[in-house]
C-alpha atoms as a PDB file:
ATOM      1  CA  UNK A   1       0.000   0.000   0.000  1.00  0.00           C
ATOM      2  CA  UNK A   2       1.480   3.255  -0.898  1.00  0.00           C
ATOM      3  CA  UNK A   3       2.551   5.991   2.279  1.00  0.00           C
ATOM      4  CA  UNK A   4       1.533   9.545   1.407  1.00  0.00           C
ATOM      5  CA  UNK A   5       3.397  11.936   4.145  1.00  0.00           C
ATOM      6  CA  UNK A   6       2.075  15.911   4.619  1.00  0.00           C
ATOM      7  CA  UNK A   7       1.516  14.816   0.606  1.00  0.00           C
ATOM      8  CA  UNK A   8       5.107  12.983  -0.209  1.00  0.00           C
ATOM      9  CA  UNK A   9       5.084   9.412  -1.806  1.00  0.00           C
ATOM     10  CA  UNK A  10       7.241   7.830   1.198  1.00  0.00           C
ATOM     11  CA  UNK A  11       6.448   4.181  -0.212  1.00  0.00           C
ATOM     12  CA  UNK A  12       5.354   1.365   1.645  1.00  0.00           C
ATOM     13  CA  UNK A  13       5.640   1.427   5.521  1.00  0.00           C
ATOM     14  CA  UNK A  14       7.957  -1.361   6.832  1.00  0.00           C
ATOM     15  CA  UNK A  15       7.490  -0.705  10.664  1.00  0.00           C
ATOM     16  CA  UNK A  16       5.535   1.943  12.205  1.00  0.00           C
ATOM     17  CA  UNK A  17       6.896   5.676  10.589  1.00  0.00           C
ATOM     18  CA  UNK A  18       9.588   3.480   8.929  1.00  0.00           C
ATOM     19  CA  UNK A  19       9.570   3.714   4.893  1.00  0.00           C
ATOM     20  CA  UNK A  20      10.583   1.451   1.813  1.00  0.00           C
ATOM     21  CA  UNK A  21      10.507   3.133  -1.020  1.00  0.00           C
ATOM     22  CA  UNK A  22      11.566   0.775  -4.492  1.00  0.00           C
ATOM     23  CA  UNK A  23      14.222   2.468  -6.777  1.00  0.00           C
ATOM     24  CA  UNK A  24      15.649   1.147 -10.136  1.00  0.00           C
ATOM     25  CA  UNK A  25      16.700  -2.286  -9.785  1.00  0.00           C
ATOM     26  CA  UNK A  26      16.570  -4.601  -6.861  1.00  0.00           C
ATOM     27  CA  UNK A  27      17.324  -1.402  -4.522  1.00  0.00           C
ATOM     28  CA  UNK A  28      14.528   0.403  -1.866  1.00  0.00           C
ATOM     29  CA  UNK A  29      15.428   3.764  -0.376  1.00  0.00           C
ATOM     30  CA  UNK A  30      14.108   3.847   3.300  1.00  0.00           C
ATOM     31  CA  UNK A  31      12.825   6.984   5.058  1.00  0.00           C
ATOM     32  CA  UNK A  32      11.980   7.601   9.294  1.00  0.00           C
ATOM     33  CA  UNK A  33       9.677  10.392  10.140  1.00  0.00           C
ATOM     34  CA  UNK A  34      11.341  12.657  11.908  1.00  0.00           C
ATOM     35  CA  UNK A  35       9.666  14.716  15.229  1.00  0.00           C
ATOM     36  CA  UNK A  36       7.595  16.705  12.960  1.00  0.00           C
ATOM     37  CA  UNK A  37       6.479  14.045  10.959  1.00  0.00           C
ATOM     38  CA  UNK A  38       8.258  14.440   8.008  1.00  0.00           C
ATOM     39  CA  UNK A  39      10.013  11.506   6.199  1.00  0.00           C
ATOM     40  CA  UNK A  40      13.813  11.951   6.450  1.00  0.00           C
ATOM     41  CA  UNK A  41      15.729   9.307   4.586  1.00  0.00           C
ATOM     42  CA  UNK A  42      18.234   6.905   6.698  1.00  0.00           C
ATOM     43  CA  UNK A  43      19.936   5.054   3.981  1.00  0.00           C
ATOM     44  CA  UNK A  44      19.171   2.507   1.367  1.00  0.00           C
ATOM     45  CA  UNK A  45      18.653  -1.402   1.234  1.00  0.00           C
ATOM     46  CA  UNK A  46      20.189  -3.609  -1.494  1.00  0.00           C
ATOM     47  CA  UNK A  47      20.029  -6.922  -2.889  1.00  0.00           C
ATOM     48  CA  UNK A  48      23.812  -8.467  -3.651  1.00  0.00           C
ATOM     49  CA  UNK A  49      25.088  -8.992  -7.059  1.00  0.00           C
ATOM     50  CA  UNK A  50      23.888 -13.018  -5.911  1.00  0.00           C
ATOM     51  CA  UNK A  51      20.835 -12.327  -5.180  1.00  0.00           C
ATOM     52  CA  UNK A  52      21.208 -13.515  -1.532  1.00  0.00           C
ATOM     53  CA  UNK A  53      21.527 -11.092   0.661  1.00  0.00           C
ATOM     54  CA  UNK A  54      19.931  -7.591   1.491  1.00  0.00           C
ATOM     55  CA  UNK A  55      22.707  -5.065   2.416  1.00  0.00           C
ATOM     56  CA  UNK A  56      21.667  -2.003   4.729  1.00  0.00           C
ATOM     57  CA  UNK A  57      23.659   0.702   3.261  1.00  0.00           C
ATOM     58  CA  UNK A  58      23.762   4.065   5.114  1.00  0.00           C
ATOM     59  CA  UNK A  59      23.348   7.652   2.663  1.00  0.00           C
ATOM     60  CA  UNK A  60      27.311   7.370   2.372  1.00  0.00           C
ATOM     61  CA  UNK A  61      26.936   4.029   0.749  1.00  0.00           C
ATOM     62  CA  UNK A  62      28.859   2.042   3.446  1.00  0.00           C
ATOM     63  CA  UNK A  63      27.353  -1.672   4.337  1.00  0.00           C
ATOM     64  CA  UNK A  64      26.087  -1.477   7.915  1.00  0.00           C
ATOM     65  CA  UNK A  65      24.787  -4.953   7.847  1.00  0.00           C
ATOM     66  CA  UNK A  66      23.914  -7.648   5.892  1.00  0.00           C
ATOM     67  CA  UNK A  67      20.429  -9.852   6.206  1.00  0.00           C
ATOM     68  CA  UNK A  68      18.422 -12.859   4.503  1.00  0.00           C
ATOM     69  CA  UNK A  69      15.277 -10.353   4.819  1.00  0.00           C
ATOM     70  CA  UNK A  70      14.083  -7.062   3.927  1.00  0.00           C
ATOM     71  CA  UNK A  71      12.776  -6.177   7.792  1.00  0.00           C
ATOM     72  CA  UNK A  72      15.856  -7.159   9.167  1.00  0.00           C
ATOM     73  CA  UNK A  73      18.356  -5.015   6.880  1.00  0.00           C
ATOM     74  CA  UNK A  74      15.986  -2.134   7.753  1.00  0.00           C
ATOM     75  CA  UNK A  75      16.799  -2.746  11.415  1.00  0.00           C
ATOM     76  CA  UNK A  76      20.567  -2.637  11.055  1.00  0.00           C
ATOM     77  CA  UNK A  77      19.662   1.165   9.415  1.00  0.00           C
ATOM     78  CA  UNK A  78      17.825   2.052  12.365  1.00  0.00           C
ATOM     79  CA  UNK A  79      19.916   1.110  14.751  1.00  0.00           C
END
């Protein structure tokens, strides 16, 4: 189900004010409201060049974790 935010496509909502919106490829860019409710993005999750793994990349680009499931690589960005 598609997230509208104070009228912003945010994407699909992962966990409660948490995110996931798809990007070209096998890539979703993932967005936290912030205190005044606005979505503020916290990095990116990827799928490997082997299709086996989801890697939680933070906006620099560097791998903070690596997970067999969407949910889970979100939780490496949030933590």
């Amino acid at each position: 189900m598609s997230v509208f935010v104070n009228g912003f496509y945010v994407g699909n909502e992962v966990y409660p004010g948490v995110f996931a919106e798809e990007r070209v490829g096998q890539q979703w860019m993932i967005r936290q409201q912030d205190s005044r409710g606005w979505p503020c993005r916290v990095g990116e999750v990827k799928i490997d060049a082997a299709g086996s793994e989801f890697l939680a990349c933070d906006c620099r680009g560097d791998v903070k974790g690596r997970a067999s499931n969407m949910r889970t690589a979100v939780r490496y960005l949030l933590n």
